[in-house]
C-alpha atoms as a PDB file:
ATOM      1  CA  UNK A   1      49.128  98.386  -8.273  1.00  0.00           C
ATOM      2  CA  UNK A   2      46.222 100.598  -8.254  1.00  0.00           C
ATOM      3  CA  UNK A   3      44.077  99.736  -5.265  1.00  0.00           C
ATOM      4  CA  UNK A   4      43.845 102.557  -3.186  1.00  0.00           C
ATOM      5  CA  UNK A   5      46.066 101.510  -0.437  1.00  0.00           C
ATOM      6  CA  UNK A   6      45.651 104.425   2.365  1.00  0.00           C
ATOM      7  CA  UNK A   7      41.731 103.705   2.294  1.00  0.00           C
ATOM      8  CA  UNK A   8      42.057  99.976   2.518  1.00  0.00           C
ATOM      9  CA  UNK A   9      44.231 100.669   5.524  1.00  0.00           C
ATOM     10  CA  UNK A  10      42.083 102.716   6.959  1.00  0.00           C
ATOM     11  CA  UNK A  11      39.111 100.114   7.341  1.00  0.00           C
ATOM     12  CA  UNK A  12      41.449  97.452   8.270  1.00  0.00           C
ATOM     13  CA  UNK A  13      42.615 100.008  11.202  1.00  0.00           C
ATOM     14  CA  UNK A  14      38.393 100.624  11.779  1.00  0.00           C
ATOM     15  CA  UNK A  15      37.639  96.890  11.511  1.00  0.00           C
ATOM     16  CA  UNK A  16      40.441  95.607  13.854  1.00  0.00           C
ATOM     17  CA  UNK A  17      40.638  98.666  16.209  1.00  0.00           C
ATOM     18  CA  UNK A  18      44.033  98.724  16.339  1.00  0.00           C
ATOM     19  CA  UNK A  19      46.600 101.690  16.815  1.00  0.00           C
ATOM     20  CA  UNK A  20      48.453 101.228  13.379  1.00  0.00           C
ATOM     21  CA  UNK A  21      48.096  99.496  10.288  1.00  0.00           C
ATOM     22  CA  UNK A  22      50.774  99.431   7.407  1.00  0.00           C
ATOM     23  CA  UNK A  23      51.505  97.433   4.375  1.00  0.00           C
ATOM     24  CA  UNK A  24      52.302  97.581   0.433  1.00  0.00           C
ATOM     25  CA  UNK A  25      52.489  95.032  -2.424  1.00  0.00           C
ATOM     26  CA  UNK A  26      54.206  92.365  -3.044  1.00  0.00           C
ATOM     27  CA  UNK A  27      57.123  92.632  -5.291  1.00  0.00           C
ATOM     28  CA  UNK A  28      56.807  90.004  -8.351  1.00  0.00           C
ATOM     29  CA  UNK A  29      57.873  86.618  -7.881  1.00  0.00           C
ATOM     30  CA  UNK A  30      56.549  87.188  -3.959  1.00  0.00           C
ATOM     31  CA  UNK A  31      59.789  87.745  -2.837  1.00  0.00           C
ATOM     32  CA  UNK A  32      59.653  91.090  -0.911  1.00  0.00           C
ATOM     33  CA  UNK A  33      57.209  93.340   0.907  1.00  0.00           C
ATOM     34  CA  UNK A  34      57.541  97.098  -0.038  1.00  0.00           C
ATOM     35  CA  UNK A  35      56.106  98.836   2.965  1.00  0.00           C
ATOM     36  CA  UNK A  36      54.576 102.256   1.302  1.00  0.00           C
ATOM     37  CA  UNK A  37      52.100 103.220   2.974  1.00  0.00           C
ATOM     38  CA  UNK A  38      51.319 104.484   7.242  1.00  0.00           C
ATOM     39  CA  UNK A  39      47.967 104.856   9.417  1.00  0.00           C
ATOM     40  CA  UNK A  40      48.342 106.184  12.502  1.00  0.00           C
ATOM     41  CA  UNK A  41      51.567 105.818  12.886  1.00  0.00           C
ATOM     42  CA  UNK A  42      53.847 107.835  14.914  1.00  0.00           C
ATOM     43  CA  UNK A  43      57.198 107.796  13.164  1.00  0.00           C
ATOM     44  CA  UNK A  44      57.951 107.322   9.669  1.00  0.00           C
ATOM     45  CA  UNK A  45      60.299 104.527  10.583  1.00  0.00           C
ATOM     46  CA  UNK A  46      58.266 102.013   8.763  1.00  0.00           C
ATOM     47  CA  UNK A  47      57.768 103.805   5.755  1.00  0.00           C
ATOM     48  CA  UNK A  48      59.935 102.777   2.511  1.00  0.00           C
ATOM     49  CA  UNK A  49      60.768  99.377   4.184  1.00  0.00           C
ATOM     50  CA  UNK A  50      61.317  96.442   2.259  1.00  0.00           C
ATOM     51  CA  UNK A  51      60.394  93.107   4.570  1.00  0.00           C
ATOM     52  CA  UNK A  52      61.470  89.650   2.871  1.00  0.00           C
ATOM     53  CA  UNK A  53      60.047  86.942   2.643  1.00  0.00           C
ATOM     54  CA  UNK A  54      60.694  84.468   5.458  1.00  0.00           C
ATOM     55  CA  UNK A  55      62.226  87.204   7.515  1.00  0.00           C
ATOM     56  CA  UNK A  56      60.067  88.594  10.427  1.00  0.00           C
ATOM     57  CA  UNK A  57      56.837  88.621  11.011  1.00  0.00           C
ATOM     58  CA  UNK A  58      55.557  90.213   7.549  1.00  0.00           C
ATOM     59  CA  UNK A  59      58.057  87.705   5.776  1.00  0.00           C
ATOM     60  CA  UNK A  60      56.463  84.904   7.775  1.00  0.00           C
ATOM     61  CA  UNK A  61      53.312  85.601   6.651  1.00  0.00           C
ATOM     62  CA  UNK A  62      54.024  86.335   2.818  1.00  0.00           C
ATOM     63  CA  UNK A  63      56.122  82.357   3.375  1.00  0.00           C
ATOM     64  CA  UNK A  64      53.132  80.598   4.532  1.00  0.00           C
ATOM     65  CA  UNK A  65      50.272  82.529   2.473  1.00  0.00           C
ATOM     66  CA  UNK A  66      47.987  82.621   5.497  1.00  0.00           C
ATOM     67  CA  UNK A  67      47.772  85.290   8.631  1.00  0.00           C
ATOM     68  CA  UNK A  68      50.716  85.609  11.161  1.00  0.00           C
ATOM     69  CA  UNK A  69      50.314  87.295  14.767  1.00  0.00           C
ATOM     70  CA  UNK A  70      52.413  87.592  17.265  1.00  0.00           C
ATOM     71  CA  UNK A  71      51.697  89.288  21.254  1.00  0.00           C
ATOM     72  CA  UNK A  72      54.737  90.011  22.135  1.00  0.00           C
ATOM     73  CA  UNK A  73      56.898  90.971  19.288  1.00  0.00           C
ATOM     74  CA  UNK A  74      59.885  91.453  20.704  1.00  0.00           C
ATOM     75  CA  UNK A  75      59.921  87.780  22.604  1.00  0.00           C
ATOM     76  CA  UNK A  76      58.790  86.608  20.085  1.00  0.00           C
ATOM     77  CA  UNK A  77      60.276  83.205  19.049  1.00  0.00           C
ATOM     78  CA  UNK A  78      58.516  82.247  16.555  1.00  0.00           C
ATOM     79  CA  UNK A  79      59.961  84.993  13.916  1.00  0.00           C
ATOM     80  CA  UNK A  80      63.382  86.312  12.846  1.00  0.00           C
ATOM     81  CA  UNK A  81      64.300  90.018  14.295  1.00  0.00           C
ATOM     82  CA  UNK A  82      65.981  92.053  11.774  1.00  0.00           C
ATOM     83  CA  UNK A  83      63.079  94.602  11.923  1.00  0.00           C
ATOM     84  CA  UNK A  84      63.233  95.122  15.690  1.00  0.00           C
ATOM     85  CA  UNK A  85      64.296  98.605  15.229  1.00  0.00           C
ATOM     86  CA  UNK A  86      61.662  99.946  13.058  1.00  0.00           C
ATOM     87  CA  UNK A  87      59.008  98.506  14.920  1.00  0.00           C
ATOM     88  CA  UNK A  88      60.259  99.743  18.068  1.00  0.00           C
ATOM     89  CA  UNK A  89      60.148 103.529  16.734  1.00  0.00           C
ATOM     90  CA  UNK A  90      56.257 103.144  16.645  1.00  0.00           C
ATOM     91  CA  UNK A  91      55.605 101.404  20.398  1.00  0.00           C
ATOM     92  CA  UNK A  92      54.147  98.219  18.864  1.00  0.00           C
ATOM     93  CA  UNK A  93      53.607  94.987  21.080  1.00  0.00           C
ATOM     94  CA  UNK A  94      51.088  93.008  19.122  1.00  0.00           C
ATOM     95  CA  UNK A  95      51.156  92.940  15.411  1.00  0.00           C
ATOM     96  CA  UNK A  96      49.332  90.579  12.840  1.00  0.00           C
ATOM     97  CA  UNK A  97      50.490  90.152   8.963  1.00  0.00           C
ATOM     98  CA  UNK A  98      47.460  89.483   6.918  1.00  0.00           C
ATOM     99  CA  UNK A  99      48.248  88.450   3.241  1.00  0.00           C
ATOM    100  CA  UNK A 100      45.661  89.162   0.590  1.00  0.00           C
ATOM    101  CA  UNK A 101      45.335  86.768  -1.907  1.00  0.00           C
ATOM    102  CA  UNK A 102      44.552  86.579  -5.680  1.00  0.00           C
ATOM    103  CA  UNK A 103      45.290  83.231  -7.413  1.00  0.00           C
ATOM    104  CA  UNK A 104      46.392  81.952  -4.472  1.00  0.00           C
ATOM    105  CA  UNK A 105      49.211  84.209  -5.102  1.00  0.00           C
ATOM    106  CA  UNK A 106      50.060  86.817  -2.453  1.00  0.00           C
ATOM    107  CA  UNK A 107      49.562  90.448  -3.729  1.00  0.00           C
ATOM    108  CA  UNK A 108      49.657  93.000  -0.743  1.00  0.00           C
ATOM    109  CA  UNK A 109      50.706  92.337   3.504  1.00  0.00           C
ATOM    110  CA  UNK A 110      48.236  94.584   5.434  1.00  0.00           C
ATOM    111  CA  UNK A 111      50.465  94.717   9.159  1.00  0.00           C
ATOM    112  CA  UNK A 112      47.595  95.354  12.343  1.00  0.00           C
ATOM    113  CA  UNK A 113      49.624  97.118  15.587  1.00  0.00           C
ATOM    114  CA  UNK A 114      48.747  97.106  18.712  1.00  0.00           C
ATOM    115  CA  UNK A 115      50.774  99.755  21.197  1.00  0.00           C
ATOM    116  CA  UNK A 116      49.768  97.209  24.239  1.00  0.00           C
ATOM    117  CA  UNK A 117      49.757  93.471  24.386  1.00  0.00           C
ATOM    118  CA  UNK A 118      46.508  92.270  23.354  1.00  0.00           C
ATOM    119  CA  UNK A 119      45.144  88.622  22.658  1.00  0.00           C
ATOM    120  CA  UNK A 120      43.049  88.135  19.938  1.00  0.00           C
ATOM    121  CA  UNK A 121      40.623  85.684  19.666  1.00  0.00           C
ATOM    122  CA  UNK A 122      38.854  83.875  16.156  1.00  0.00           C
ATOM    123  CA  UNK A 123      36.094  86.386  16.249  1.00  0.00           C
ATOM    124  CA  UNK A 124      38.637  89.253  16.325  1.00  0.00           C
ATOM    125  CA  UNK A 125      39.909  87.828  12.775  1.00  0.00           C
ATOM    126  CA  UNK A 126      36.437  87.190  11.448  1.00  0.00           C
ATOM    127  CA  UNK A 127      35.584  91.014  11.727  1.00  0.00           C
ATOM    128  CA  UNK A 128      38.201  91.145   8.734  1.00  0.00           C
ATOM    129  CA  UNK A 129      36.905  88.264   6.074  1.00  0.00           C
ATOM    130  CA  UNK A 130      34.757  90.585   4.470  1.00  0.00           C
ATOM    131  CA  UNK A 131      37.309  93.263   4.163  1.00  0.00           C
ATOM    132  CA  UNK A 132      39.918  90.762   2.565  1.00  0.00           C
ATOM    133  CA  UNK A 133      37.640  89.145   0.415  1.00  0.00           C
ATOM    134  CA  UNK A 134      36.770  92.581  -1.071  1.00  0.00           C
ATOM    135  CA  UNK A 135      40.038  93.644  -1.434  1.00  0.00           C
ATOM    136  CA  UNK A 136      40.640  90.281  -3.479  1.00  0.00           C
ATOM    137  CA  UNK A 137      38.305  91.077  -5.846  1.00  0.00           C
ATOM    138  CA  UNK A 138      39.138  94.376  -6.524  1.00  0.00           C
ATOM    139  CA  UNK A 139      42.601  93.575  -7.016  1.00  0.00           C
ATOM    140  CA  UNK A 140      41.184  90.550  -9.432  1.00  0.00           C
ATOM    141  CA  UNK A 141      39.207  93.140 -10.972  1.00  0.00           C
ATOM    142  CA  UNK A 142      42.304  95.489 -11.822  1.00  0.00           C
ATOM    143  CA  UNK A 143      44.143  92.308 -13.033  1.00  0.00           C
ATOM    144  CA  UNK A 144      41.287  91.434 -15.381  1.00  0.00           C
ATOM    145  CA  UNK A 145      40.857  94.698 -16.696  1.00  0.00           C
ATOM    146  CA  UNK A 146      45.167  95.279 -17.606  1.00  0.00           C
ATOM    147  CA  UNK A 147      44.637  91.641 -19.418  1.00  0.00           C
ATOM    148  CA  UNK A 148      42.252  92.595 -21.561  1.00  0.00           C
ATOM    149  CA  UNK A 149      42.962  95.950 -22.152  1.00  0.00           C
ATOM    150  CA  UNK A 150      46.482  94.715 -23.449  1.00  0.00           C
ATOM    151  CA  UNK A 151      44.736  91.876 -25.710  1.00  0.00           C
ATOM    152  CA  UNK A 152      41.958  94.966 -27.341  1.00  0.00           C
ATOM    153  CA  UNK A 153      44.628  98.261 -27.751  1.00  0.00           C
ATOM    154  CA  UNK A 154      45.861  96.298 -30.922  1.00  0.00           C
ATOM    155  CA  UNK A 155      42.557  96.061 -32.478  1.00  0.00           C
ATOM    156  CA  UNK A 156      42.347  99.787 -31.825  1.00  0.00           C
ATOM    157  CA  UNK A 157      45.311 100.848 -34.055  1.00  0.00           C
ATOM    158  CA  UNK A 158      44.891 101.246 -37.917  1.00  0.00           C
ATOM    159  CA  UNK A 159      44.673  97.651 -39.333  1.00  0.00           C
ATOM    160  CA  UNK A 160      47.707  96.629 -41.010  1.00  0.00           C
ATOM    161  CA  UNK A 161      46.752  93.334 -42.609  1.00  0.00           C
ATOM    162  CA  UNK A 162      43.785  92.476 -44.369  1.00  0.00           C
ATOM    163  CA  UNK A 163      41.897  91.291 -41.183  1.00  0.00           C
ATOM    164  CA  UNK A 164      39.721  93.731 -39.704  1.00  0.00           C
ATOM    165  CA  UNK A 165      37.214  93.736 -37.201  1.00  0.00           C
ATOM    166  CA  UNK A 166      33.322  94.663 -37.753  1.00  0.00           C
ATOM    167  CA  UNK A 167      31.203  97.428 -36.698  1.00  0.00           C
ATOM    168  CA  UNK A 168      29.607  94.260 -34.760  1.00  0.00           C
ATOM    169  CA  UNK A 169      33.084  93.515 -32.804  1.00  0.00           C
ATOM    170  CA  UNK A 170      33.882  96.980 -32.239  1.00  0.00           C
ATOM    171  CA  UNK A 171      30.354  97.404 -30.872  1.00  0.00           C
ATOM    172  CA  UNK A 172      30.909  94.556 -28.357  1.00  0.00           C
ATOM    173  CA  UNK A 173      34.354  95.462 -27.516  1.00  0.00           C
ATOM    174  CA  UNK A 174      33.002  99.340 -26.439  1.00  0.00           C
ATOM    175  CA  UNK A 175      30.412  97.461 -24.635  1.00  0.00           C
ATOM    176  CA  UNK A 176      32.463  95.581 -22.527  1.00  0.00           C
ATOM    177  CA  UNK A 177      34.681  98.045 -21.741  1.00  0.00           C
ATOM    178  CA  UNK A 178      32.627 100.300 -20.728  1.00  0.00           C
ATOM    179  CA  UNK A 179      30.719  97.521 -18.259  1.00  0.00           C
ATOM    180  CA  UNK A 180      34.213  96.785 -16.688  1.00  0.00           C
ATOM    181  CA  UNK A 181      35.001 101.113 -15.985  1.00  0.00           C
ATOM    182  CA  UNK A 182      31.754 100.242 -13.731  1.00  0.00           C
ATOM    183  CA  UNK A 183      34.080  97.727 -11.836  1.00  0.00           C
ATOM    184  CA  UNK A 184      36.876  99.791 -11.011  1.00  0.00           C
ATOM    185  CA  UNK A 185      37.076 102.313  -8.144  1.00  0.00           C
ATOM    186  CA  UNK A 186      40.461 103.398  -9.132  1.00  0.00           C
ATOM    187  CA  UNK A 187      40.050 106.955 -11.104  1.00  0.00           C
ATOM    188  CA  UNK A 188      42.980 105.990 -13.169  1.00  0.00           C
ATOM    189  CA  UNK A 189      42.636 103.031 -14.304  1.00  0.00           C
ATOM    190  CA  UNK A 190      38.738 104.240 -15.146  1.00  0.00           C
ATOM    191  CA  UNK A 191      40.681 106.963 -16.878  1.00  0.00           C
ATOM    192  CA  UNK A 192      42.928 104.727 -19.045  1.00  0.00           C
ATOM    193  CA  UNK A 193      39.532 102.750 -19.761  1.00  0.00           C
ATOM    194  CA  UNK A 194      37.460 105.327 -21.133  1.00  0.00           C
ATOM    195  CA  UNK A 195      39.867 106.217 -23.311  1.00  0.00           C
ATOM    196  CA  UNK A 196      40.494 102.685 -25.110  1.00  0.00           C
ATOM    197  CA  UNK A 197      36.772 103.102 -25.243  1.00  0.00           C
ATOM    198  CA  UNK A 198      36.231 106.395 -27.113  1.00  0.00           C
ATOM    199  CA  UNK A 199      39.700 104.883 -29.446  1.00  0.00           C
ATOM    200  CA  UNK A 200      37.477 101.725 -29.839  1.00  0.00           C
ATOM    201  CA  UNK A 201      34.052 104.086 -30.687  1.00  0.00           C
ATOM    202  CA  UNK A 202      36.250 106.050 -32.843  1.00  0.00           C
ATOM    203  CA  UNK A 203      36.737 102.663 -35.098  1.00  0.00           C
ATOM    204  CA  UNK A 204      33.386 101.851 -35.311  1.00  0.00           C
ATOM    205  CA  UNK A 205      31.459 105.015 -35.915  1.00  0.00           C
ATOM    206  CA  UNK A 206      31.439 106.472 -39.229  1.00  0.00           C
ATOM    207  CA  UNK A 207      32.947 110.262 -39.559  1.00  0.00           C
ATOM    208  CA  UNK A 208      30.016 112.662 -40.859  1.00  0.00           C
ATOM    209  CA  UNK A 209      30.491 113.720 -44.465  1.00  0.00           C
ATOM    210  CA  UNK A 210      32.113 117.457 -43.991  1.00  0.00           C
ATOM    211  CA  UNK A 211      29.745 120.320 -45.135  1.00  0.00           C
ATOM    212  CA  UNK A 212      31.249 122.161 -48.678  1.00  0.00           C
ATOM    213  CA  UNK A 213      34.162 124.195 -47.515  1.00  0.00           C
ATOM    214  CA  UNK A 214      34.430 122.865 -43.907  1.00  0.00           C
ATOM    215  CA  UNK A 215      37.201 121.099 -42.125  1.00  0.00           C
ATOM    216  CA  UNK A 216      37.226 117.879 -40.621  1.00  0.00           C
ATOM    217  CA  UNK A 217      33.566 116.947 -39.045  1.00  0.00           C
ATOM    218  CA  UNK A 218      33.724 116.408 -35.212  1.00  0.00           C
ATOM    219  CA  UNK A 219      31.301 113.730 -33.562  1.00  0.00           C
ATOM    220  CA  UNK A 220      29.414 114.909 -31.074  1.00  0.00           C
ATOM    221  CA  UNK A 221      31.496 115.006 -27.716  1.00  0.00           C
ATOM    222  CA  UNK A 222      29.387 113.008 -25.386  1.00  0.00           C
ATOM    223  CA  UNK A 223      31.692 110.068 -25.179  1.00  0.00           C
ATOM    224  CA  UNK A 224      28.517 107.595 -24.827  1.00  0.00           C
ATOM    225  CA  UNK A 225      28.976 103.767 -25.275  1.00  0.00           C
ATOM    226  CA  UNK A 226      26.889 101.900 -27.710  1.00  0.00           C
ATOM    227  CA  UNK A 227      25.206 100.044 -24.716  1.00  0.00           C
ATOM    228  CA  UNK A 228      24.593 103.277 -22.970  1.00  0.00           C
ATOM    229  CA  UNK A 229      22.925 105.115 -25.864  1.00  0.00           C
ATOM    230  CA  UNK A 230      20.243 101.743 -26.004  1.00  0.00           C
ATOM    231  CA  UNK A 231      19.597 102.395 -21.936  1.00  0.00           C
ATOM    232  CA  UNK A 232      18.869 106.000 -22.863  1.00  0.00           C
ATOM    233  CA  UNK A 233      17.082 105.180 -25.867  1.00  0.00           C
ATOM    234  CA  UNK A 234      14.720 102.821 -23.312  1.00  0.00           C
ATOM    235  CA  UNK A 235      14.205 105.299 -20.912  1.00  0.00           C
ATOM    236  CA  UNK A 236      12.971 108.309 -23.154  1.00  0.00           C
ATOM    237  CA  UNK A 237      10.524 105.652 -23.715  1.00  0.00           C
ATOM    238  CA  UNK A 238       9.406 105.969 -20.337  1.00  0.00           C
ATOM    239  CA  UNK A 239      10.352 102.572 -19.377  1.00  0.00           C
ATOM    240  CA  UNK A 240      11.955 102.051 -15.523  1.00  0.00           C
ATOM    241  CA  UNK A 241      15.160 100.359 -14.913  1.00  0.00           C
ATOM    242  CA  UNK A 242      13.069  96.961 -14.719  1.00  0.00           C
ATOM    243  CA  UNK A 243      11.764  97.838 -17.526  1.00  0.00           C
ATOM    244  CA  UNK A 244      15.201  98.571 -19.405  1.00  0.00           C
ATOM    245  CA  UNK A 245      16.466  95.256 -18.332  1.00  0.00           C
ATOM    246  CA  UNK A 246      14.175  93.261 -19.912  1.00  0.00           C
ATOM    247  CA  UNK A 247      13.819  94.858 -22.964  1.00  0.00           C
ATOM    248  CA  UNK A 248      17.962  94.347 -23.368  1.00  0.00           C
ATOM    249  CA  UNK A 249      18.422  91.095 -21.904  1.00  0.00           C
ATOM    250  CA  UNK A 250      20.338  92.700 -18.904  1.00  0.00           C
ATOM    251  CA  UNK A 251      19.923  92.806 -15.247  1.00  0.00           C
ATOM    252  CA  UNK A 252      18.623  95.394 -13.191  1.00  0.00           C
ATOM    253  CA  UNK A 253      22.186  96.695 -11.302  1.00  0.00           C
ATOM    254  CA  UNK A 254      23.757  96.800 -15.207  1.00  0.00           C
ATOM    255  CA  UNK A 255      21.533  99.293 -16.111  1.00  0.00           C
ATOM    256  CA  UNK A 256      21.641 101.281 -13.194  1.00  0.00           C
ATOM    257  CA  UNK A 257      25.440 100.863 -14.523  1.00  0.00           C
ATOM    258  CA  UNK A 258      24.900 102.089 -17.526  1.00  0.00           C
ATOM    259  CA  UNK A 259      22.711 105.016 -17.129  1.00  0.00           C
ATOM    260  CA  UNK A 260      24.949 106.270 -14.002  1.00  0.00           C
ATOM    261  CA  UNK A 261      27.575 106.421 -16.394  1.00  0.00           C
ATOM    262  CA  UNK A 262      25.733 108.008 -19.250  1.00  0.00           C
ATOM    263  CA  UNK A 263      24.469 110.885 -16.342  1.00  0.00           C
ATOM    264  CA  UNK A 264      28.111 111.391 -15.895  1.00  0.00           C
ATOM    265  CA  UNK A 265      29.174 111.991 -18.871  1.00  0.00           C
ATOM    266  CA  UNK A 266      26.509 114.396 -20.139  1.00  0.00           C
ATOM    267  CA  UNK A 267      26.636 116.101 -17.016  1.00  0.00           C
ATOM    268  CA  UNK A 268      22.993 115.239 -16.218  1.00  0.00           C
ATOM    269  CA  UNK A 269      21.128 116.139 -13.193  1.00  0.00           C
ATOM    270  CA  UNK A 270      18.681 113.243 -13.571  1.00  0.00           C
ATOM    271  CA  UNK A 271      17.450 110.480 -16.019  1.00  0.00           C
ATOM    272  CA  UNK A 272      15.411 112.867 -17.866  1.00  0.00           C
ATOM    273  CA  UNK A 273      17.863 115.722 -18.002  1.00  0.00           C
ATOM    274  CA  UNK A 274      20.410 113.076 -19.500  1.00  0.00           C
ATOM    275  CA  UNK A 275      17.586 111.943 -22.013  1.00  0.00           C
ATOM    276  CA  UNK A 276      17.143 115.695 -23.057  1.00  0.00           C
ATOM    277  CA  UNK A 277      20.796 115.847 -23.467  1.00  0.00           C
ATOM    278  CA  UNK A 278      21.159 112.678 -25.288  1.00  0.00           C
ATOM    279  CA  UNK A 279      18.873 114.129 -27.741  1.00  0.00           C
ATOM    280  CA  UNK A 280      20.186 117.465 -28.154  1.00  0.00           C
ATOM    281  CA  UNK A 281      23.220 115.866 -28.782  1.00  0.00           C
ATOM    282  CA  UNK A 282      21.394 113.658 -31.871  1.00  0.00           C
ATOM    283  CA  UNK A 283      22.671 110.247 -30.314  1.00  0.00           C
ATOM    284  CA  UNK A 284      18.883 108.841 -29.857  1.00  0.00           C
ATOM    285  CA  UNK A 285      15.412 110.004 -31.058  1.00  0.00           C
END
C-alpha cells in the first residue's frame, strides 16, 4: 500500500484531538489488521500487531465495515479482550476504529485513543468525513493507477506478434499516464509512473539518424510528455492557462497539471524559463 500512512495519522490525530492514533492495512481477503504504524504513542506495544477480524475493537470494526467506539475499553462488553495488554501499555480509555473504505471493501483501520474517558458526540465524527473520504480516493487512485499500469507495461515491450500499436496509441497512452502521475502524492509510485512513461515515449518517438562516425543518437533528456510539449507550445504563444485550455479541449486545473509538471522536469523557475528551456532543448518552436 502506498498511502503515506504516518501523515494520514497525523491529521486524523489533529482532526479528532486525541492522544494517539494507530492503524495499518488490511491484509487481503479482510481478514487481519497489521498495525504498522504509531502517533503519539508512548510505548511501542502496539506496533507490529496483527488485530483480527471480529476480535476486539479494531476486529469489530473491520466485521461490520462501519466505525466502532468504545469509552471504557476495558469494561467494555461489547468487544472481545485479547488485546487488553497492548492497549494498556499506552494508558488508553476511549478508542474508536474507523475503517476506510474503497469498493465497499475495507482497506486500512485508523484506531483514535483517548488517555481519559471521553464521550463523543455525532459532530465529533463529522470533523473526520472529509478526512476519510480523501483518504478513499487516494487509495482508489493508487488502485487505478497499479490496474492500468499492469494492462500498458506489455504494450511497452518489443512487439512480438504482428500487432502493434501506433504513434497515435502510444501518444495517448503517454498522455494518460502522465495526467494520472498528477494524481498521486506517493513519490514512488510517481516514480514507477514516469518511467512507464519515458518506456512508452521511447516507442513512439523516432531515434535521430546518427551523424557519420557517431554512436547511438540520444534524445534530448527532458523527459516531456506529448501533452506537455502542446501546453508549452501554447504558452510561448503567449496564451494564459484559460487560454491553453481552450485551445486543447482541456480544463483549466489540467493544464496547470501539465505545465507544473513540465517546470519540474526542466528545472524551470517559471513558465517562461520552462518555455526557453523547452526550446533550447528543440522540443517546440
Amino acid at each position: 500500500m502506498a498511502l503515506d500512512l504516518a501523515r494520514t495519522l497525523a491529521e486524523f490525530h489533529a482532526a479528532g484531538r486525541s492522544d494517539m492514533t494507530f492503524g495499518g492495512p488490511v491484509t487481503p481477503g479482510g481478514t487481519a489488521i497489521d498495525v504498522t504504524a504509531l502517533h503519539g504513542a508512548k510505548t511501542n506495544s502496539l506496533r507490529g500487531l496483527r488485530v483480527r477480524s471480529g476480535y476486539g475493537l479494531g476486529g469489530k470494526a473491520l466485521l461490520l465495515g462501519r466505525p466502532a467506539s468504545v469509552t471504557s475499553y476495558f469494561d467494555a462488553r461489547g468487544i472481545t479482550h485479547q488485546y487488553d495488554v497492548p492497549v494498556r501499555a499506552e494508558e488508553l480509555e476511549t478508542v474508536t476504529a474507523l475503517p476506510i473504505m474503497v469498493d465497499r471493501a475495507p482497506r486500512v483501520v485508523v484506531y483514535l485513543g483517548h488517555r481519559t474517558q471521553v464521550h463523543l458526540g455525532d459532530v465529533w465524527y463529522d470533523a473526520f468525513l472529509p478526512l476519510v473520504r480523501r483518504v478513499e480516493r487516494e487509495l482508489a487512485v493508487e488502485d487505478e493507477v497499479r490496474r492500468r499500469l499492469a494492462g500498458l507495461e506489455p504494450a511497452t515491450r518489443p512487439a512480438t506478434s504482428e500487432v502493434a500499436l501506433t504513434r497515435a496509441d502510444l501518444r495517448d497512452i503517454s498522455d494518460e499516464l502522465a495526467a494520472l502521475a498528477t494524481l498521486v502524492q506517493d513519490e514512488t509510485l510517481r516514480a514507477r509512473l514516469e518511467e512507464v512513461r519515458c518506456r512508452v515515449e521511447q516507442g513512439r518517438t523516432p531515434a535521430p539518424p546518427a551523424a557519420p562516425g557517431a554512436g547511438r543518437a540520444i534524445a534530448p533528456p527532458t523527459g516531456l510528455a506529448a501533452r506537455e510539449i502542446d501546453v508549452l507550445a501554447q504558452v510561448a504563444l503567449g496564451q494564459s492557462n484559460r487560454e491553453v485550455a481552450a485551445s486543447l479541449g482541456l480544463v483549466e486545473s489540467t493544464v496547470k497539471s501539465y505545465l507544473k509538471n513540465a517546470m519540474r522536469k526542466l528545472h524551470a523557475a517559471n513558465r517562461v524559463h520552462a518555455v526557453r528551456l523547452a526550446r533550447e532543448a528543440g522540443v517546440i518552436d
